[in-house]
Every structure is written in structure tokens, then in C-alpha cells.
PDB file of N, CA and C in Angstrom:
ATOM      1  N   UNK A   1      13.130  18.684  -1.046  1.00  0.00           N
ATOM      2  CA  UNK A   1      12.125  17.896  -0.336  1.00  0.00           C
ATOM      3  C   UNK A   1      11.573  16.827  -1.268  1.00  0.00           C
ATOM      4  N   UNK A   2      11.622  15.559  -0.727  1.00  0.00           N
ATOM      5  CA  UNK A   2      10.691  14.386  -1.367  1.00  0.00           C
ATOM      6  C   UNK A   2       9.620  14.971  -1.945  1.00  0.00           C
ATOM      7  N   UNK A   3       8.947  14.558  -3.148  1.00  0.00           N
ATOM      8  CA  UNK A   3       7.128  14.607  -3.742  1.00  0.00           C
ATOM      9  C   UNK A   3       6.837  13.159  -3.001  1.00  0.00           C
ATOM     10  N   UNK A   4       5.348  13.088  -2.893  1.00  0.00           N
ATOM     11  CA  UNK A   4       4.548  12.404  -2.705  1.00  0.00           C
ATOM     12  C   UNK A   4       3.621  12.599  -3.079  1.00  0.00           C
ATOM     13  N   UNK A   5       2.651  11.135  -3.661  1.00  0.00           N
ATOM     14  CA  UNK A   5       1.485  10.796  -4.655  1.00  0.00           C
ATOM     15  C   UNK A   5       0.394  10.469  -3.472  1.00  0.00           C
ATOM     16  N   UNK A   6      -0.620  10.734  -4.193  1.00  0.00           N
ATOM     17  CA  UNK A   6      -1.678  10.777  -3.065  1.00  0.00           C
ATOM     18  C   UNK A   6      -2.873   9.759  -3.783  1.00  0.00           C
ATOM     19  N   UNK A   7      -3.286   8.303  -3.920  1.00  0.00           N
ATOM     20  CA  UNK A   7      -3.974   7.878  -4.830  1.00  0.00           C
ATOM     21  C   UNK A   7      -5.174   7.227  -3.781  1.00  0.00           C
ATOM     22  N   UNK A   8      -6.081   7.557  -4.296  1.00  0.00           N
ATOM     23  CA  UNK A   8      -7.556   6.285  -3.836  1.00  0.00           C
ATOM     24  C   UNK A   8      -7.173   5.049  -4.735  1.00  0.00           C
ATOM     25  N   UNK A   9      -7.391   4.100  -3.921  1.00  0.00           N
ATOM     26  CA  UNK A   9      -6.880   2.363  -4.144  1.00  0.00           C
ATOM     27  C   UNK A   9      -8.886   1.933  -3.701  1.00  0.00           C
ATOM     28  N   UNK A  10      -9.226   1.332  -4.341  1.00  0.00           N
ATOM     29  CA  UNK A  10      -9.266   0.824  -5.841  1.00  0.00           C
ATOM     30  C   UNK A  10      -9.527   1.995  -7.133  1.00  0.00           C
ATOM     31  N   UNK A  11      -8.449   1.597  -7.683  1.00  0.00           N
ATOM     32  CA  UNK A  11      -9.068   2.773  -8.780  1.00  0.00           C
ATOM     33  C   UNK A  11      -7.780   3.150  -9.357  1.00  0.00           C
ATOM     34  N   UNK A  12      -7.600   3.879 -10.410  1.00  0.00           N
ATOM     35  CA  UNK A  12      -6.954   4.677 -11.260  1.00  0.00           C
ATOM     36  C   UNK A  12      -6.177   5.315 -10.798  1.00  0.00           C
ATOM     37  N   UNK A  13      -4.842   5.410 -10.627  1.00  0.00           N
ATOM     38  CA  UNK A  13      -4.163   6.831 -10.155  1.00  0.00           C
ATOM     39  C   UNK A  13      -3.911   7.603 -10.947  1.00  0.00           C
ATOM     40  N   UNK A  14      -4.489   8.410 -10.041  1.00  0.00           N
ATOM     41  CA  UNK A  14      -5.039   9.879 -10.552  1.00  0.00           C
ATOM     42  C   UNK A  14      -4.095  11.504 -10.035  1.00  0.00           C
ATOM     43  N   UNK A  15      -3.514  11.194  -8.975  1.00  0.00           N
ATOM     44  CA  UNK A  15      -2.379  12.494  -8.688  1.00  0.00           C
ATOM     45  C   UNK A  15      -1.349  12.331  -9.225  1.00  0.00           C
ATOM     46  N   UNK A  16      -1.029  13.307 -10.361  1.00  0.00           N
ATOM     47  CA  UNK A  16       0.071  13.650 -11.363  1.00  0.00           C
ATOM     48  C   UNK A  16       0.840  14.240 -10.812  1.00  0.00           C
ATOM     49  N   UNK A  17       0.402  15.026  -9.864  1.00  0.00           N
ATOM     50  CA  UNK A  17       1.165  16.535  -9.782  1.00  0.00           C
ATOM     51  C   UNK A  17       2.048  16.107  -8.390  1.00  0.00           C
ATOM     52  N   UNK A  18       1.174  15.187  -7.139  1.00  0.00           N
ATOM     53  CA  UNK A  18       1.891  14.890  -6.089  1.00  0.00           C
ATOM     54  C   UNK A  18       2.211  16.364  -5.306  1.00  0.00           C
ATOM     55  N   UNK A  19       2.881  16.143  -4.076  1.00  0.00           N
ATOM     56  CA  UNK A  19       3.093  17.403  -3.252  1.00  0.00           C
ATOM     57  C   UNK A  19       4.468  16.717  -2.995  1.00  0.00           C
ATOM     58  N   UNK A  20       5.266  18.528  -2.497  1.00  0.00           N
ATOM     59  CA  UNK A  20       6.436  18.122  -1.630  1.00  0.00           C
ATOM     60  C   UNK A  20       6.067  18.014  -0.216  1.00  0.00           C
ATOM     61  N   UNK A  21       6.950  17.580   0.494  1.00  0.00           N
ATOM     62  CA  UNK A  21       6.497  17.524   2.042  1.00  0.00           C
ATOM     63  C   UNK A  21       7.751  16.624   2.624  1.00  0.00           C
ATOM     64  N   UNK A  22       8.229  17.622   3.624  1.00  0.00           N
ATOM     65  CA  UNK A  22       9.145  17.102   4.593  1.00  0.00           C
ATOM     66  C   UNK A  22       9.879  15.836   4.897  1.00  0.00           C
ATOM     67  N   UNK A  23       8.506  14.835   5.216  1.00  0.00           N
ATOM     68  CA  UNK A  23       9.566  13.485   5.335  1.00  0.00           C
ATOM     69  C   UNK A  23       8.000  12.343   4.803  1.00  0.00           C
ATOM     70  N   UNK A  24       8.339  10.854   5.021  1.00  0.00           N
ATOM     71  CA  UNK A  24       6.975  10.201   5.539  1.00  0.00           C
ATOM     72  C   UNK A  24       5.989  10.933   6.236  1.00  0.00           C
ATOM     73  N   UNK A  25       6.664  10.964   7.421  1.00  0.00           N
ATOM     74  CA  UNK A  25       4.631  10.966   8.237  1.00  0.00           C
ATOM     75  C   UNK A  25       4.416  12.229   8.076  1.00  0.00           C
ATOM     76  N   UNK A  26       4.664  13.290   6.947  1.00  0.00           N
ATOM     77  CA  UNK A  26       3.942  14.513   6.634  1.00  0.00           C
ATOM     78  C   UNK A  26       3.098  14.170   5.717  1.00  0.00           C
ATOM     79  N   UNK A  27       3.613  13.095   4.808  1.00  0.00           N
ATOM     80  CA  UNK A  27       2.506  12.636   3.860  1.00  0.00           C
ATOM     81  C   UNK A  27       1.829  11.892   4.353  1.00  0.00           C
ATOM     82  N   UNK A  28       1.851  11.134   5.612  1.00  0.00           N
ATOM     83  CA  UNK A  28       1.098   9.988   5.831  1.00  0.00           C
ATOM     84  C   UNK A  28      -0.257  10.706   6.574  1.00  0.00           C
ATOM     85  N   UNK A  29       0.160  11.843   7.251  1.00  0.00           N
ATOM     86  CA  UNK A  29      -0.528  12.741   8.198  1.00  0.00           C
ATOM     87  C   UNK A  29      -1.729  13.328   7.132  1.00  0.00           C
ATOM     88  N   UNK A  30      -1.269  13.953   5.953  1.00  0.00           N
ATOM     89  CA  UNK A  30      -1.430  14.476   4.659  1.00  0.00           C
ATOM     90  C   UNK A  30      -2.826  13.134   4.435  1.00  0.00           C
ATOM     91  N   UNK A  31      -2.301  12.299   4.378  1.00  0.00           N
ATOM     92  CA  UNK A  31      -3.125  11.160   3.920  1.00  0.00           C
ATOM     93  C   UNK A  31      -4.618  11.125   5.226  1.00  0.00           C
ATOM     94  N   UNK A  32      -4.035  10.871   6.098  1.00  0.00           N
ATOM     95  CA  UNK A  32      -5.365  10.755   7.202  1.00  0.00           C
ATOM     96  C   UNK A  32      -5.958  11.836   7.457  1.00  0.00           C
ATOM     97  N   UNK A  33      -5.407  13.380   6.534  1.00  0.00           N
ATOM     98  CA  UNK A  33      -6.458  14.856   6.347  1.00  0.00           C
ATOM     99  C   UNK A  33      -7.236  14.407   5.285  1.00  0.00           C
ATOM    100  N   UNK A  34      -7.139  13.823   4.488  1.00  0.00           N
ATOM    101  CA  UNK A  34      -7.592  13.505   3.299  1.00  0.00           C
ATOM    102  C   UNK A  34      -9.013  12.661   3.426  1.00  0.00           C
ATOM    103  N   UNK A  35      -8.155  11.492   3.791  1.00  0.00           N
ATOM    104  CA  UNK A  35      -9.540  10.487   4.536  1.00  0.00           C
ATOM    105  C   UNK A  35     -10.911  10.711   5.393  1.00  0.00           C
ATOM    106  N   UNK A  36     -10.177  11.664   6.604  1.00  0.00           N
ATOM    107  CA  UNK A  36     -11.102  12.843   7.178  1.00  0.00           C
ATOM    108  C   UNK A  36     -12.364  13.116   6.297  1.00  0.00           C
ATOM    109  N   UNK A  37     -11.551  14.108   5.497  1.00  0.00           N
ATOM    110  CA  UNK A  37     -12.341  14.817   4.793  1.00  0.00           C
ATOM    111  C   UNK A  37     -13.142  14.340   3.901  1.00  0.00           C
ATOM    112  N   UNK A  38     -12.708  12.782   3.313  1.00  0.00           N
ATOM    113  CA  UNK A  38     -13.969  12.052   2.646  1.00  0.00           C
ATOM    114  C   UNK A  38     -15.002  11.556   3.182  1.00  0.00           C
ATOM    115  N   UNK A  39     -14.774  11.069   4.469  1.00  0.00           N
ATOM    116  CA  UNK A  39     -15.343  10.196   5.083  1.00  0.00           C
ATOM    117  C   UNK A  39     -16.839  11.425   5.811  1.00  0.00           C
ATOM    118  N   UNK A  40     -16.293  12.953   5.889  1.00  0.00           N
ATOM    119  CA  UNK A  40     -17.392  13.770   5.858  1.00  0.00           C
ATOM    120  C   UNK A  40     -18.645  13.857   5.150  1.00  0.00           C
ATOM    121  N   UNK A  41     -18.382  13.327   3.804  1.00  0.00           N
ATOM    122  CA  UNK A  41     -19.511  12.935   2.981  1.00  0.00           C
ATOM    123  C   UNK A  41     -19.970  11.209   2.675  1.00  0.00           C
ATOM    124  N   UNK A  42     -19.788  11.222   3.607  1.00  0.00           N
ATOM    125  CA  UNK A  42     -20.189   9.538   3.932  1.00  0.00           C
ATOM    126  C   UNK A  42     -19.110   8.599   4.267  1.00  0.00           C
ATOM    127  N   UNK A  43     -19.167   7.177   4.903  1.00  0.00           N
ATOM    128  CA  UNK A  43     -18.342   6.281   5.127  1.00  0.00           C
ATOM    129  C   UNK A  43     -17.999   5.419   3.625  1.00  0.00           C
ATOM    130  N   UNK A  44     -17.311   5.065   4.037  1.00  0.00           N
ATOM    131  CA  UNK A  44     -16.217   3.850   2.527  1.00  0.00           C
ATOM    132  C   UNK A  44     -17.335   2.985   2.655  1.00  0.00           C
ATOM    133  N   UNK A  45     -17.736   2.796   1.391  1.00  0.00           N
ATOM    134  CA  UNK A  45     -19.074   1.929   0.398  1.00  0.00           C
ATOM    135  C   UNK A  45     -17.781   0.339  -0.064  1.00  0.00           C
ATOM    136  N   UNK A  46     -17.207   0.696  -0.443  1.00  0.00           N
ATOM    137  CA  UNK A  46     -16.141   0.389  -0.962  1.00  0.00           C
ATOM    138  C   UNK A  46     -14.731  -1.008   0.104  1.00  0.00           C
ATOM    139  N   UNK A  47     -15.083  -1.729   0.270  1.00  0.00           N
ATOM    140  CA  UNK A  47     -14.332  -2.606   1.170  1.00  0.00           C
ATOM    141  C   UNK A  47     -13.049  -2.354   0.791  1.00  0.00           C
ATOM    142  N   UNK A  48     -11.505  -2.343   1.956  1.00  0.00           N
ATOM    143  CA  UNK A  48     -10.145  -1.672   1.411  1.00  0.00           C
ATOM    144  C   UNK A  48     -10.000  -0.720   1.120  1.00  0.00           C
ATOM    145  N   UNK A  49     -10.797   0.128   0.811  1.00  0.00           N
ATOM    146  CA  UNK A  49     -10.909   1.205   0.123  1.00  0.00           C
ATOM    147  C   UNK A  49     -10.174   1.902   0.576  1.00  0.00           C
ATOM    148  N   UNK A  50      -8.572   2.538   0.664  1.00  0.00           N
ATOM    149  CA  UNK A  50      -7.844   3.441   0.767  1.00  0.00           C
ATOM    150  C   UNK A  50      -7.220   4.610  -0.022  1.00  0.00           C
ATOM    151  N   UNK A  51      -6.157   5.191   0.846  1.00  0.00           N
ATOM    152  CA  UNK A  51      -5.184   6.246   0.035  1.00  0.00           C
ATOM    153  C   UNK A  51      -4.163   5.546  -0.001  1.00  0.00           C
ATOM    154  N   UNK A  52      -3.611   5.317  -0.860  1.00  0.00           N
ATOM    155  CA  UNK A  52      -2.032   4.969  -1.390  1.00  0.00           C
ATOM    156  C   UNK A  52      -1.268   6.089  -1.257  1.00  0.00           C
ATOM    157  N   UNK A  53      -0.410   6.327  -0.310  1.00  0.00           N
ATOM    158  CA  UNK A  53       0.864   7.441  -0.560  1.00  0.00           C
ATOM    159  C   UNK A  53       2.262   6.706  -1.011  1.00  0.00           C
ATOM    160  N   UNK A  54       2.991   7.471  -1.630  1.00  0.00           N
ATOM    161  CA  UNK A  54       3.923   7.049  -2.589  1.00  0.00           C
ATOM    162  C   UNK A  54       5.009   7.829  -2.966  1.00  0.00           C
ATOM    163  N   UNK A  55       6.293   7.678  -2.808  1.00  0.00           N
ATOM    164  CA  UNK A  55       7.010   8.554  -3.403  1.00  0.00           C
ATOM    165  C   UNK A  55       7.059   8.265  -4.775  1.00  0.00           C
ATOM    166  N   UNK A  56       8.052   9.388  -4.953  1.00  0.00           N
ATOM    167  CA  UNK A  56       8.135   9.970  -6.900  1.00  0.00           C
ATOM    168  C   UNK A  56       8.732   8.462  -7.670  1.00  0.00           C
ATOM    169  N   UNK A  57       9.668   7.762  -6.813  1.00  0.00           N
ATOM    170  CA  UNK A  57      10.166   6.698  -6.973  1.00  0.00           C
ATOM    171  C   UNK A  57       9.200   5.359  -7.371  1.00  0.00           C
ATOM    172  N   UNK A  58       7.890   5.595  -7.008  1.00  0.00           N
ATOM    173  CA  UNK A  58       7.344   4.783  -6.888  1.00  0.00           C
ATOM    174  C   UNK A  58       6.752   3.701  -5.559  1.00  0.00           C
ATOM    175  N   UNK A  59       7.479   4.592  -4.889  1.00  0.00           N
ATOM    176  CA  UNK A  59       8.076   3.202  -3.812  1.00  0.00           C
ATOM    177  C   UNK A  59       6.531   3.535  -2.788  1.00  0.00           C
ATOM    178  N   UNK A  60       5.925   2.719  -2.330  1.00  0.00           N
ATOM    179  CA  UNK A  60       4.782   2.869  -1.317  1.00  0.00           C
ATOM    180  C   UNK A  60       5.116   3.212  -0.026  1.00  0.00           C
ATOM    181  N   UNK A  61       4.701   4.103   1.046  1.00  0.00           N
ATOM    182  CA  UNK A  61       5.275   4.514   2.037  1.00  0.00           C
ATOM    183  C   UNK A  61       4.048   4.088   3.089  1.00  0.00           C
ATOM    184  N   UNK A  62       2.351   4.168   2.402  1.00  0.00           N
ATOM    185  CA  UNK A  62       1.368   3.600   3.533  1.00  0.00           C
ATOM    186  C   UNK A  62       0.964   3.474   2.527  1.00  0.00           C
ATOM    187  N   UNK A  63      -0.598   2.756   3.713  1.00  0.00           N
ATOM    188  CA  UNK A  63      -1.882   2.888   2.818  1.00  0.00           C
ATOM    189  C   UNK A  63      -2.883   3.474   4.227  1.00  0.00           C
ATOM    190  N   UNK A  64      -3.722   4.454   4.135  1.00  0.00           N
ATOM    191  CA  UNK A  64      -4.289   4.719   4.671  1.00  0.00           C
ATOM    192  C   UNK A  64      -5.861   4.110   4.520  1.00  0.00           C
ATOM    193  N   UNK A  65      -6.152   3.431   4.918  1.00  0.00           N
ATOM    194  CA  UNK A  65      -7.735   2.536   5.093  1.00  0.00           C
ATOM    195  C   UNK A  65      -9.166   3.823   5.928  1.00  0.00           C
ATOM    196  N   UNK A  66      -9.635   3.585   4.845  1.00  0.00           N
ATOM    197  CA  UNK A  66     -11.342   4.765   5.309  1.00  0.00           C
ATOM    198  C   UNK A  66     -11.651   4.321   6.288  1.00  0.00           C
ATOM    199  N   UNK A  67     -12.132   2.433   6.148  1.00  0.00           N
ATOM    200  CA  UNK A  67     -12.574   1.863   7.515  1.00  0.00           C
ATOM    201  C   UNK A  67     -12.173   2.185   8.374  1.00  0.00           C
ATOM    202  N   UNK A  68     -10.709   1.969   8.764  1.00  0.00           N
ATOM    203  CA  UNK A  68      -9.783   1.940   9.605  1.00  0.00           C
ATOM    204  C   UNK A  68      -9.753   3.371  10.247  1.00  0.00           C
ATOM    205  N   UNK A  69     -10.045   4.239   9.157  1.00  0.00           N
ATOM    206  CA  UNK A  69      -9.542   5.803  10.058  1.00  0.00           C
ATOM    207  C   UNK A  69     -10.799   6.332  10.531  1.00  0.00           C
ATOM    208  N   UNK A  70     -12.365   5.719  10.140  1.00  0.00           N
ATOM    209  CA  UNK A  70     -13.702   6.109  10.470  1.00  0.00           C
ATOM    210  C   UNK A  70     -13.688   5.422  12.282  1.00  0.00           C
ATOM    211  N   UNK A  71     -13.239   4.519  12.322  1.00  0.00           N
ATOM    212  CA  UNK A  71     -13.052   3.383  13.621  1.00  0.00           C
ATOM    213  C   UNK A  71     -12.212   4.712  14.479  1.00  0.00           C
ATOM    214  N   UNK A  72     -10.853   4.904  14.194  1.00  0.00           N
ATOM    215  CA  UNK A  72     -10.370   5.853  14.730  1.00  0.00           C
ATOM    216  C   UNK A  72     -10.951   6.953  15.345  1.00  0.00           C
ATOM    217  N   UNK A  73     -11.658   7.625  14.344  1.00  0.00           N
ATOM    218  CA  UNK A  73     -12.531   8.898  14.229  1.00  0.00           C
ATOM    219  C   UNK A  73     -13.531   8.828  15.217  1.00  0.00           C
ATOM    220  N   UNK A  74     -14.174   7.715  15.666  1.00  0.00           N
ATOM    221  CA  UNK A  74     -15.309   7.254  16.009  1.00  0.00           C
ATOM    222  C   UNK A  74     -16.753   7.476  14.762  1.00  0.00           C
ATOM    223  N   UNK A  75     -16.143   7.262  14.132  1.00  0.00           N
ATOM    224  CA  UNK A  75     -17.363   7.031  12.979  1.00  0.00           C
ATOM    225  C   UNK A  75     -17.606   8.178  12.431  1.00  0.00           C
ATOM    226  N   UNK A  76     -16.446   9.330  12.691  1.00  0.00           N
ATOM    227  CA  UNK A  76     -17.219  10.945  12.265  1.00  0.00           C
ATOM    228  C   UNK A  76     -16.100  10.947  10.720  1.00  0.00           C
TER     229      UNK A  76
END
């Protein structure tokens, strides 16, 4: 199975370790649990402010946007 990197954009990448997972949209899915779950302790302060998912390759597969997935969410 592919790894995939899980990074907050702006900023430092910071997941070393990455996960395996099935195909794309397990990580991308992976990514908008993630966002979820930040956006529980408040909305993106931060303009752009996303998750970068990524394979081991390097190669970018999304970007998941806070704004974008709070809009989705209806603001939750």
C-alpha cells in the first residue's frame, strides 16, 4: 500500500512517519477527518490555511482548505 504525508500548509512539515492507506481518496478522506477535527477547536485564523497530502514520492495528491471544509461543514 502507498504511505501518505499529512502536512498543515503554512508551516513546517512535520509528518515523518506518514500512514499507509489504500489509494488517494483514503488519504484525501483521511485529510477532511483531520480538518474536522481542527476546526472543533476553532475556525482557520490563518488565510489558505490547509492539509497538504502527499505521497512518499513527494508528489501532492490535494490540499484540503479549513475555510473550504468549515463552508462544507456549515461552520461546525
Amino acid at each position: 500500500m502507498p504511505r501518505y504525508f499529512f502536512n498543515l500548509f503554512p508551516g513546517q512539515p512535520t509528518d515523518e512517519e506518514g500512514e499507509e492507506l489504500a489509494d488517494d481518496a483514503a488519504a484525501i478522506e483521511v485529510a477532511r477527518q483531520m480538518v474536522r477535527e481542527m476546526l472543533r477547536d476553532g475556525p482557520s485564523i490563518i488565510p489558505e490555511e490547509r492539509v497538504v497530502v502527499s505521497k512518499e514520492n513527494g508528489e501532492v495528491v490535494d490540499d484540503v482548505y479549513l475555510d473550504e471544509d468549515a463552508t462544507e461543514e456549515g461552520g461546525k
